[in-house]
PDB file of N, CA and C in Angstrom:
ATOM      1  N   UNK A   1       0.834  -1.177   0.000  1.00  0.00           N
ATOM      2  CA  UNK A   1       0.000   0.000   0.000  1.00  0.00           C
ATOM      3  C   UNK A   1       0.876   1.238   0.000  1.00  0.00           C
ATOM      4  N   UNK A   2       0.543   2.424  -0.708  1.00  0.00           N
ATOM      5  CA  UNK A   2       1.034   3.806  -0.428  1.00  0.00           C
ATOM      6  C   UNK A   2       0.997   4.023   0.748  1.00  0.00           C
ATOM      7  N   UNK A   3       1.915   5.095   0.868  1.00  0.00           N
ATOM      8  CA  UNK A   3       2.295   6.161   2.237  1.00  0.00           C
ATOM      9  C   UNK A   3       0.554   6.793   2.133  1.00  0.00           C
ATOM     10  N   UNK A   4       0.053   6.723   3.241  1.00  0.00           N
ATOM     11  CA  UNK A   4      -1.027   7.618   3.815  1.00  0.00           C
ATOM     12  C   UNK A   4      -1.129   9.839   3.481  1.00  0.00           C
ATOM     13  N   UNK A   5      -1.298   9.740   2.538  1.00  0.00           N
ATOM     14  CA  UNK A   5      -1.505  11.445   2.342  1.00  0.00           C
ATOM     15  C   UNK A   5      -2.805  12.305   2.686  1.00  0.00           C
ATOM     16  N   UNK A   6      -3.756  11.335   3.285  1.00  0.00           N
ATOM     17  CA  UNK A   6      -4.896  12.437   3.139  1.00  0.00           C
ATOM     18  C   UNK A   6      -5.410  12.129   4.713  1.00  0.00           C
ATOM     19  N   UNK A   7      -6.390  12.879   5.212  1.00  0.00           N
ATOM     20  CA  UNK A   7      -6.234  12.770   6.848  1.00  0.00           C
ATOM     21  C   UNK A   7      -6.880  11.359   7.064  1.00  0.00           C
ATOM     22  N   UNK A   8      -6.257  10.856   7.796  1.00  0.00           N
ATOM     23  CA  UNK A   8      -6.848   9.459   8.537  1.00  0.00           C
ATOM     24  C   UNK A   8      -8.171   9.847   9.140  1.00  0.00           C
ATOM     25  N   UNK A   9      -9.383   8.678   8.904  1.00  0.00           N
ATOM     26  CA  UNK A   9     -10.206   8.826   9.277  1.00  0.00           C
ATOM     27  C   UNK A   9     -10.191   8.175  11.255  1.00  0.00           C
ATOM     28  N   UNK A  10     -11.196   8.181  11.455  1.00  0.00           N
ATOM     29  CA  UNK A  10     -12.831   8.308  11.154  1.00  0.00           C
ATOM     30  C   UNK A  10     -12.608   9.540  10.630  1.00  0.00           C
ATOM     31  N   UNK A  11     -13.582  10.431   9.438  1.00  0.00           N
ATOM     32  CA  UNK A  11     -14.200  11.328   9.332  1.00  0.00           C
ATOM     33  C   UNK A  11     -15.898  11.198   9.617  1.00  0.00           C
ATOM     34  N   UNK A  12     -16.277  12.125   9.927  1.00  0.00           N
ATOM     35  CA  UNK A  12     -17.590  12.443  10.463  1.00  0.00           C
ATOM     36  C   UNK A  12     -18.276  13.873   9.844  1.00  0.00           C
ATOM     37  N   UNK A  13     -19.473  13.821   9.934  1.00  0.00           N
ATOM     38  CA  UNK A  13     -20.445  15.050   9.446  1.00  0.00           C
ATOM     39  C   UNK A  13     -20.529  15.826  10.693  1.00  0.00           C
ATOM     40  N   UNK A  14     -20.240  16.615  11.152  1.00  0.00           N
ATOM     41  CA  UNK A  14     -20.464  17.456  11.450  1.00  0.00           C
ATOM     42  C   UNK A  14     -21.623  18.739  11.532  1.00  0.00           C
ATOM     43  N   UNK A  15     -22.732  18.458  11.178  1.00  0.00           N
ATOM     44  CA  UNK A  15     -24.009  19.100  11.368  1.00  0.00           C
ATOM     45  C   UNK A  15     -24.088  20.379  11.739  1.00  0.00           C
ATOM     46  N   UNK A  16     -23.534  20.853  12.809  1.00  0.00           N
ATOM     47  CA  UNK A  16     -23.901  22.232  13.843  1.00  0.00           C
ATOM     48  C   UNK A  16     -22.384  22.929  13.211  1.00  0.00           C
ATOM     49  N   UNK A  17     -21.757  22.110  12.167  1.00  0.00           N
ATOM     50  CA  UNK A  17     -20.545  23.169  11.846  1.00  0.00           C
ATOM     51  C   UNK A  17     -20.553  23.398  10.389  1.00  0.00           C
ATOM     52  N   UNK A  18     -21.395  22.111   9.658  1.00  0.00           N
ATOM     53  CA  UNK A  18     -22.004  22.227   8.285  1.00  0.00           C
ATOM     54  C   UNK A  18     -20.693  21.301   7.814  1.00  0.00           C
ATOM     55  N   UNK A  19     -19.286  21.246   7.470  1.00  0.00           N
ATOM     56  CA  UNK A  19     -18.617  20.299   7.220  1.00  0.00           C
ATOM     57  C   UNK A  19     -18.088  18.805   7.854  1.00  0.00           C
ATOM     58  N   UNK A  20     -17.291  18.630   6.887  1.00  0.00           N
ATOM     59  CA  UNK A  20     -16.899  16.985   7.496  1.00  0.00           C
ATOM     60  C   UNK A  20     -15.303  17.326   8.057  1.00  0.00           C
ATOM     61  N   UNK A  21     -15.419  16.968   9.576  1.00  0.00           N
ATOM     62  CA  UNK A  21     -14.452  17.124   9.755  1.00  0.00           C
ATOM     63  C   UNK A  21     -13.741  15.385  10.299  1.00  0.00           C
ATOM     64  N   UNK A  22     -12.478  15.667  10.513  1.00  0.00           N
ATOM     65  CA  UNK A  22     -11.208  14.084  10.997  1.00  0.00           C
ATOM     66  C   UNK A  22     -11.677  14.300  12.435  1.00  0.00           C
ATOM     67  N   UNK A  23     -10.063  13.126  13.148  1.00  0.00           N
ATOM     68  CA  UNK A  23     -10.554  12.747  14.207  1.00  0.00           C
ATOM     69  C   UNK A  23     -10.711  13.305  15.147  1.00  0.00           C
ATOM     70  N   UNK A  24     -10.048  14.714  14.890  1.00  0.00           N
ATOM     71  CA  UNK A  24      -9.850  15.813  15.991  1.00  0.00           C
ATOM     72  C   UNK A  24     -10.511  16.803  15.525  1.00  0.00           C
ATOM     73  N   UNK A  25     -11.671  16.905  15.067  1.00  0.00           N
ATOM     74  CA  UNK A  25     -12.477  17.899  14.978  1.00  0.00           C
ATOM     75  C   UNK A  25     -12.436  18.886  13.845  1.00  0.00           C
ATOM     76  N   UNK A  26     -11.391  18.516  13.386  1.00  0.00           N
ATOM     77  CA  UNK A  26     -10.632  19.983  12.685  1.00  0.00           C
ATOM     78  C   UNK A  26     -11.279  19.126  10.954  1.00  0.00           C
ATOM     79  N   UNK A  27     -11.442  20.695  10.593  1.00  0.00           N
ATOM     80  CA  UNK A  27     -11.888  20.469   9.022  1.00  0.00           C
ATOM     81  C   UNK A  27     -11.367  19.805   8.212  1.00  0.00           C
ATOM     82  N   UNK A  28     -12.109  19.110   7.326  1.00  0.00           N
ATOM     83  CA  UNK A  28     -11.368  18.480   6.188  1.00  0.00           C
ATOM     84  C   UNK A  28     -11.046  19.325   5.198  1.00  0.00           C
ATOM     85  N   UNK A  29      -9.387  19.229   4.255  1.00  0.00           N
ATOM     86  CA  UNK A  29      -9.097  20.105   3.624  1.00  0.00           C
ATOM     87  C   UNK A  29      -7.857  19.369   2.877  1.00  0.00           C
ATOM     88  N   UNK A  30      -7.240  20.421   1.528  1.00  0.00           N
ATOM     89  CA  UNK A  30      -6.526  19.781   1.479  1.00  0.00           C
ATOM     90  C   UNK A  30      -6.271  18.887   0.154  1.00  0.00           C
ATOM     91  N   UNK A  31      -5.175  18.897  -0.657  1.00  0.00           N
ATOM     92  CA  UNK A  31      -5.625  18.230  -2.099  1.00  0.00           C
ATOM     93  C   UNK A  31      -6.019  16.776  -1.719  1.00  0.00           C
ATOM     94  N   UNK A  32      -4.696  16.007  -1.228  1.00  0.00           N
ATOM     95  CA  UNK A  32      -5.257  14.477  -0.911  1.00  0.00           C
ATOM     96  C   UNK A  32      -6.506  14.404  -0.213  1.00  0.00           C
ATOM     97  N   UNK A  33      -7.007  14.773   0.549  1.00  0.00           N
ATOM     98  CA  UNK A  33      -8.507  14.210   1.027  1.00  0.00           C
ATOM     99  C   UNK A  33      -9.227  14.929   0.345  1.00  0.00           C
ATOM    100  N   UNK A  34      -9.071  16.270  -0.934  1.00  0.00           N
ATOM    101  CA  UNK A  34     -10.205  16.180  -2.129  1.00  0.00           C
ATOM    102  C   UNK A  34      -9.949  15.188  -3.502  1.00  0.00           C
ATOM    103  N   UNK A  35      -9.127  14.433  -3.499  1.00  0.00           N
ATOM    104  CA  UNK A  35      -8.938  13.417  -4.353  1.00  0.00           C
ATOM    105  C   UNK A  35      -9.474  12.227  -3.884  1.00  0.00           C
ATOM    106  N   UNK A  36      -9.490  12.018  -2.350  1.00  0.00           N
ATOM    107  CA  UNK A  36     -10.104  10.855  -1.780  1.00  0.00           C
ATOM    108  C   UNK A  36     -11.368  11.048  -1.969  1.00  0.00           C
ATOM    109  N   UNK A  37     -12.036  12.102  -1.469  1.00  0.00           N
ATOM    110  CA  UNK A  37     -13.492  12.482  -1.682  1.00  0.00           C
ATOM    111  C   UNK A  37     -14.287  12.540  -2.971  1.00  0.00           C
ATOM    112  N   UNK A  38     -13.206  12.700  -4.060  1.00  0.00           N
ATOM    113  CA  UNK A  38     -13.509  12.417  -5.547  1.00  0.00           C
ATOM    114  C   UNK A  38     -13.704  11.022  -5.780  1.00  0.00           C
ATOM    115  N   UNK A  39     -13.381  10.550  -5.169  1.00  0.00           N
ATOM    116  CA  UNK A  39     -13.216   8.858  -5.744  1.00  0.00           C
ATOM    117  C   UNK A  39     -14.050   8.090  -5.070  1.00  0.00           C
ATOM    118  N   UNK A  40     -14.822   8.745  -4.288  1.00  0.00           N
ATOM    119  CA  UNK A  40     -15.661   7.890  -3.018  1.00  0.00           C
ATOM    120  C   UNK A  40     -17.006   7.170  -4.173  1.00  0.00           C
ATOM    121  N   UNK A  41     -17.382   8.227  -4.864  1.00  0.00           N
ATOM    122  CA  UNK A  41     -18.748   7.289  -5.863  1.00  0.00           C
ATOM    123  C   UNK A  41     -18.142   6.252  -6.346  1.00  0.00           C
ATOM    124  N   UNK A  42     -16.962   6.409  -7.134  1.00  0.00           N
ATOM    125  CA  UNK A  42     -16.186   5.315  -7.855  1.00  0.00           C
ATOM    126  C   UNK A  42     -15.749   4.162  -6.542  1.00  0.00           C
ATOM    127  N   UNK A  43     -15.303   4.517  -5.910  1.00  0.00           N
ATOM    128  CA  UNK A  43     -15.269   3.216  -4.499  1.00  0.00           C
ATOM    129  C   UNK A  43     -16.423   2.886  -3.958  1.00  0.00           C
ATOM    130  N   UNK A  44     -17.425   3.043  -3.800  1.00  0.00           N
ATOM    131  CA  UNK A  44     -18.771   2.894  -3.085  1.00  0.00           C
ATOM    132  C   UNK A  44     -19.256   1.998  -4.026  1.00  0.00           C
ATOM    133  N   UNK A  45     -19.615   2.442  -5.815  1.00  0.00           N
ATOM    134  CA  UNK A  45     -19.315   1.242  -6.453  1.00  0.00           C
ATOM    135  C   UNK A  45     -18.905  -0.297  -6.747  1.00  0.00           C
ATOM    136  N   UNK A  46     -17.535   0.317  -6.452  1.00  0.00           N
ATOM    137  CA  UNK A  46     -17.101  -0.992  -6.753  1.00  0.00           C
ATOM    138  C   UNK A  46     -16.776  -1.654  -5.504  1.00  0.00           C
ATOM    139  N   UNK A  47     -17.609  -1.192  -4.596  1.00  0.00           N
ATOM    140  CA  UNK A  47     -17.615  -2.055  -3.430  1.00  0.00           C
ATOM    141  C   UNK A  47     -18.819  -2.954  -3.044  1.00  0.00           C
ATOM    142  N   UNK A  48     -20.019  -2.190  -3.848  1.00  0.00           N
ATOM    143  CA  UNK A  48     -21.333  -2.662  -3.500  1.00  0.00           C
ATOM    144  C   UNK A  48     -21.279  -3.676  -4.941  1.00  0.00           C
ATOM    145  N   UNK A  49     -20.356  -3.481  -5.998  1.00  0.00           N
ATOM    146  CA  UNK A  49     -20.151  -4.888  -6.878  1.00  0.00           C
ATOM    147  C   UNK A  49     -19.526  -5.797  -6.396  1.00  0.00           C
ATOM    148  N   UNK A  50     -18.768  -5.656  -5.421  1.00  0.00           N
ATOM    149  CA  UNK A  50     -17.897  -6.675  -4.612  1.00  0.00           C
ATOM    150  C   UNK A  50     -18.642  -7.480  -4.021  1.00  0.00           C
ATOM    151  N   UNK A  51     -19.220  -7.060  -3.183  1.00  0.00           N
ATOM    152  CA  UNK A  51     -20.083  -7.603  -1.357  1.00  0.00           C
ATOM    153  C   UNK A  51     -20.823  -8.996  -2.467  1.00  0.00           C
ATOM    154  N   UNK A  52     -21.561  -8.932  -3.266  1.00  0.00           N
ATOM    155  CA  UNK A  52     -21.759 -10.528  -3.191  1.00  0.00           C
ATOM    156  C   UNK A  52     -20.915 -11.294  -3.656  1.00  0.00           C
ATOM    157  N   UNK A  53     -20.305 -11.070  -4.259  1.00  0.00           N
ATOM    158  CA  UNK A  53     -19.232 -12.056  -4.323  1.00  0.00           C
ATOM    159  C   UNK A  53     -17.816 -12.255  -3.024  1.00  0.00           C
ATOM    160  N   UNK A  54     -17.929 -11.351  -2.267  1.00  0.00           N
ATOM    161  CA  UNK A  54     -17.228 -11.652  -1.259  1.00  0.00           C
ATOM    162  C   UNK A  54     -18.073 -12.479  -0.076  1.00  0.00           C
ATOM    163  N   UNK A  55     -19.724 -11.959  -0.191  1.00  0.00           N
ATOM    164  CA  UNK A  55     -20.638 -12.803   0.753  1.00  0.00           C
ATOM    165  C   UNK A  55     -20.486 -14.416   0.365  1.00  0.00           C
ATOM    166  N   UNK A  56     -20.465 -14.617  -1.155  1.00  0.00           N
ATOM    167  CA  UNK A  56     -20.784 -16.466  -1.561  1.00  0.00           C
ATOM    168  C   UNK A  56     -19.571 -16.842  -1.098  1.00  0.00           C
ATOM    169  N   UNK A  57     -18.037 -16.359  -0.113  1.00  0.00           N
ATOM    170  CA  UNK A  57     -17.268 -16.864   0.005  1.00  0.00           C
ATOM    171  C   UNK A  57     -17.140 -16.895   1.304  1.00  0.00           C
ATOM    172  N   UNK A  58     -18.131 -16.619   2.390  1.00  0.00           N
ATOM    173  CA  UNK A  58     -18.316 -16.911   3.340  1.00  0.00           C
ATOM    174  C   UNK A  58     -19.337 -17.686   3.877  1.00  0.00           C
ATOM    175  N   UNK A  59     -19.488 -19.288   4.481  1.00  0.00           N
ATOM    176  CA  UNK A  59     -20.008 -19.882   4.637  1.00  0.00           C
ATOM    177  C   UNK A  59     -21.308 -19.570   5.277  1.00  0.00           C
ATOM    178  N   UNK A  60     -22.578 -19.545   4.983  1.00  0.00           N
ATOM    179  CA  UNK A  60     -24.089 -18.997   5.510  1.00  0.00           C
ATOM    180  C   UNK A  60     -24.947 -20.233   5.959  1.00  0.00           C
ATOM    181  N   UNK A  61     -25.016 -20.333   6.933  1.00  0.00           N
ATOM    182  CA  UNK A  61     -26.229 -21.590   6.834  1.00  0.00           C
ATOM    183  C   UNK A  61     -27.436 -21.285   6.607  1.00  0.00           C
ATOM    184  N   UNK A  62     -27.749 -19.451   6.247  1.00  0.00           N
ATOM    185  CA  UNK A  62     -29.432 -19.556   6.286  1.00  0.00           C
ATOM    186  C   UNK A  62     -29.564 -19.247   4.792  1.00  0.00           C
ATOM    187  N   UNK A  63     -28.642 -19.119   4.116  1.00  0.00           N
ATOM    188  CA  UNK A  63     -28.927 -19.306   2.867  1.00  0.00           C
ATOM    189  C   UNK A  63     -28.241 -20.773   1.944  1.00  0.00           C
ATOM    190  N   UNK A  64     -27.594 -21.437   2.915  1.00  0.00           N
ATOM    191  CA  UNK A  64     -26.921 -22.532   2.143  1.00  0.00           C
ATOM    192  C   UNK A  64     -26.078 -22.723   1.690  1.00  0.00           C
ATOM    193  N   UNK A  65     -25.288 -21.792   1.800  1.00  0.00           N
ATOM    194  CA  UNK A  65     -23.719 -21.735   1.259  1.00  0.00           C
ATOM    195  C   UNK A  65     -22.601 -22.190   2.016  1.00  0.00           C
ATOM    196  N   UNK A  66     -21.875 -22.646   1.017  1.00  0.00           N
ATOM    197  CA  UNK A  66     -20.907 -24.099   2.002  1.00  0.00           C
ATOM    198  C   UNK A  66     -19.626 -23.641   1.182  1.00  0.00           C
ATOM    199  N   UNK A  67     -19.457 -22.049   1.951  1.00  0.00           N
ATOM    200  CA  UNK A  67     -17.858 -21.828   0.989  1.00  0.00           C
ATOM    201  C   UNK A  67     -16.767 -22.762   2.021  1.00  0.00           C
ATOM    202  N   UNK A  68     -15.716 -22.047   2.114  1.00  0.00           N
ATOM    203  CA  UNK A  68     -14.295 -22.277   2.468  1.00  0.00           C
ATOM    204  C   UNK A  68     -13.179 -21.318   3.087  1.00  0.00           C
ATOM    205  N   UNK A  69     -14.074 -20.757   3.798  1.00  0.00           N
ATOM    206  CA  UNK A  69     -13.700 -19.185   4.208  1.00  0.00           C
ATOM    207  C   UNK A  69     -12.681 -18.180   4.207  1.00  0.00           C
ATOM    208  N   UNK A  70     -12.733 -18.565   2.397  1.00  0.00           N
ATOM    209  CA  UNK A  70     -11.783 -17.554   1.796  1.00  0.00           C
ATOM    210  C   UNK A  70     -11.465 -16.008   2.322  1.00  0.00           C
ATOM    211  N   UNK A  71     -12.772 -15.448   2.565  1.00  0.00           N
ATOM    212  CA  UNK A  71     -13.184 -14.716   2.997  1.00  0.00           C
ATOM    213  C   UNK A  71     -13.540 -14.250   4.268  1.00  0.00           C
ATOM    214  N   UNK A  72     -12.649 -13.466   5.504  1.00  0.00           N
ATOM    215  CA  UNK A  72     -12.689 -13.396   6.757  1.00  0.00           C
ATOM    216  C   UNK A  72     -14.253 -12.802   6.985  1.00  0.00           C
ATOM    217  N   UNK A  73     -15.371 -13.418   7.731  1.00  0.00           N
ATOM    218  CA  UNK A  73     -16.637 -12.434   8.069  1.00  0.00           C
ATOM    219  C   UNK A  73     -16.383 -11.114   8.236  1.00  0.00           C
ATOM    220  N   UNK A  74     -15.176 -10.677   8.709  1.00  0.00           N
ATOM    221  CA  UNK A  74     -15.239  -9.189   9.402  1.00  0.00           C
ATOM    222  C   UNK A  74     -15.091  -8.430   8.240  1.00  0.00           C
ATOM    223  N   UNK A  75     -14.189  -8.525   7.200  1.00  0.00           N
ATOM    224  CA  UNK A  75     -13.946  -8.683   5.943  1.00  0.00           C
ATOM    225  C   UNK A  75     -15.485  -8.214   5.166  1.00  0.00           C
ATOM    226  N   UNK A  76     -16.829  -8.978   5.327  1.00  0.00           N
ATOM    227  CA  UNK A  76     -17.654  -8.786   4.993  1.00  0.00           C
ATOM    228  C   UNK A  76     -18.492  -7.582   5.465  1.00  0.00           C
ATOM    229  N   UNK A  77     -18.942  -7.863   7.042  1.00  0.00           N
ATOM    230  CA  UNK A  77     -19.213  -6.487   7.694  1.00  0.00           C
ATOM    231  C   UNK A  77     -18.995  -5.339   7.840  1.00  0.00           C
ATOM    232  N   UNK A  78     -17.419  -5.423   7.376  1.00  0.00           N
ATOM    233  CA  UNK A  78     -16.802  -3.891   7.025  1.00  0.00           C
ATOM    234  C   UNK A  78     -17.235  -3.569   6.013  1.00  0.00           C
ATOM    235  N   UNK A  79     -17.439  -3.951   4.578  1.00  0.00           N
ATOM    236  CA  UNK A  79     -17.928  -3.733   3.357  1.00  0.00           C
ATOM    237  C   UNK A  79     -19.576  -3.218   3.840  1.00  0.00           C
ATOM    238  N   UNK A  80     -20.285  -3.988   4.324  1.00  0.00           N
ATOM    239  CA  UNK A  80     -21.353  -4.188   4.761  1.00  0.00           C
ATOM    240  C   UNK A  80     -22.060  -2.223   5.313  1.00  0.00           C
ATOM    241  N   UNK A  81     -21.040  -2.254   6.448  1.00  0.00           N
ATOM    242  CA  UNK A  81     -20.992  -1.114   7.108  1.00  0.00           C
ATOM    243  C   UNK A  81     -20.283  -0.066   6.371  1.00  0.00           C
ATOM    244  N   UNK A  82     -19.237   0.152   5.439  1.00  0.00           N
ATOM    245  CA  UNK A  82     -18.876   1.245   4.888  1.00  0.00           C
ATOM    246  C   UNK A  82     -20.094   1.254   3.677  1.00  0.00           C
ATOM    247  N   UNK A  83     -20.834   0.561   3.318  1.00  0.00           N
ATOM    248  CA  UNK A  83     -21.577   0.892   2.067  1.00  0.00           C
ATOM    249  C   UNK A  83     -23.039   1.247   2.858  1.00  0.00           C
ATOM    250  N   UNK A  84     -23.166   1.727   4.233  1.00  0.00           N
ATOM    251  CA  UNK A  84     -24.365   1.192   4.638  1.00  0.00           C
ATOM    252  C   UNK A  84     -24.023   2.946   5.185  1.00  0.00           C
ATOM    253  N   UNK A  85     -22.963   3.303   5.694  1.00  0.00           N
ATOM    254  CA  UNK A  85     -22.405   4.537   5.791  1.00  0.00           C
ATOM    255  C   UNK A  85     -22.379   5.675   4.894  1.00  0.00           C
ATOM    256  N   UNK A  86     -21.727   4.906   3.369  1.00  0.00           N
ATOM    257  CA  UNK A  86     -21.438   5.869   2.101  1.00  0.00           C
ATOM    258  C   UNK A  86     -23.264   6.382   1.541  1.00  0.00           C
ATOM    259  N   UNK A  87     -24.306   5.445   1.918  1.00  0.00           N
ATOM    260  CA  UNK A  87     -25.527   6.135   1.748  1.00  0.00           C
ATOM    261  C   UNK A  87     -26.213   6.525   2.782  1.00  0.00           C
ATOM    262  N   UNK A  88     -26.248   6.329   4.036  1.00  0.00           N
ATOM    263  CA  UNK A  88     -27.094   7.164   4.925  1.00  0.00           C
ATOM    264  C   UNK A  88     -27.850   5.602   5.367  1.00  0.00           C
ATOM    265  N   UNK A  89     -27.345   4.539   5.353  1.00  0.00           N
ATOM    266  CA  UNK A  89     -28.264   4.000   5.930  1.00  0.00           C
ATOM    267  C   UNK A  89     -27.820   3.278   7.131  1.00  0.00           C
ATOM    268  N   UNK A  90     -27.266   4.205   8.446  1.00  0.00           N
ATOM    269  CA  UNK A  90     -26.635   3.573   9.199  1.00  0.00           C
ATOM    270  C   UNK A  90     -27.900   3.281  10.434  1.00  0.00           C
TER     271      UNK A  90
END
């Protein structure tokens, strides 16, 4: 992976200040985290094309699937939860 250039999250909405600010409160700004923020539709994408095919590789008994757990569960839930985040449906 690259060296880290844009602020480490969590980022958060911020409401009563109108922007998104990092972990310390302070505004988001900055070319790298507006290049990250550019790319978020294009990642949200191709993440919500991912999740079933990363789900059929985790073994389910209530749907019947008898993978090989290529695929760590947490692995799944994170996908799960950042795409559940990137639209508002937390």
């Amino acid at each position: 992976m690259s060296e880290i250039k844009h602020t480490p999250g969590p980022w958060r909405i911020d409401r009563h200040l109108g922007m998104i600010v990092g972990p310390d409160g302070g505004p988001i700004s900055g070319e790298a985290n507006y290049v990250l923020a550019s790319a978020s539709p294009d990642l949200l994408e191709a993440l919500e094309y991912a999740l079933p095919y990363l789900e059929a590789c985790v073994p389910n008994p209530r749907n019947g699937i008898n993978a090989d757990y290529s695929v760590d569960v947490n692995c799944v839930d994170r996908a799960r939860a950042a795409i559940a985040k990137a639209t508002g449906i937390q």
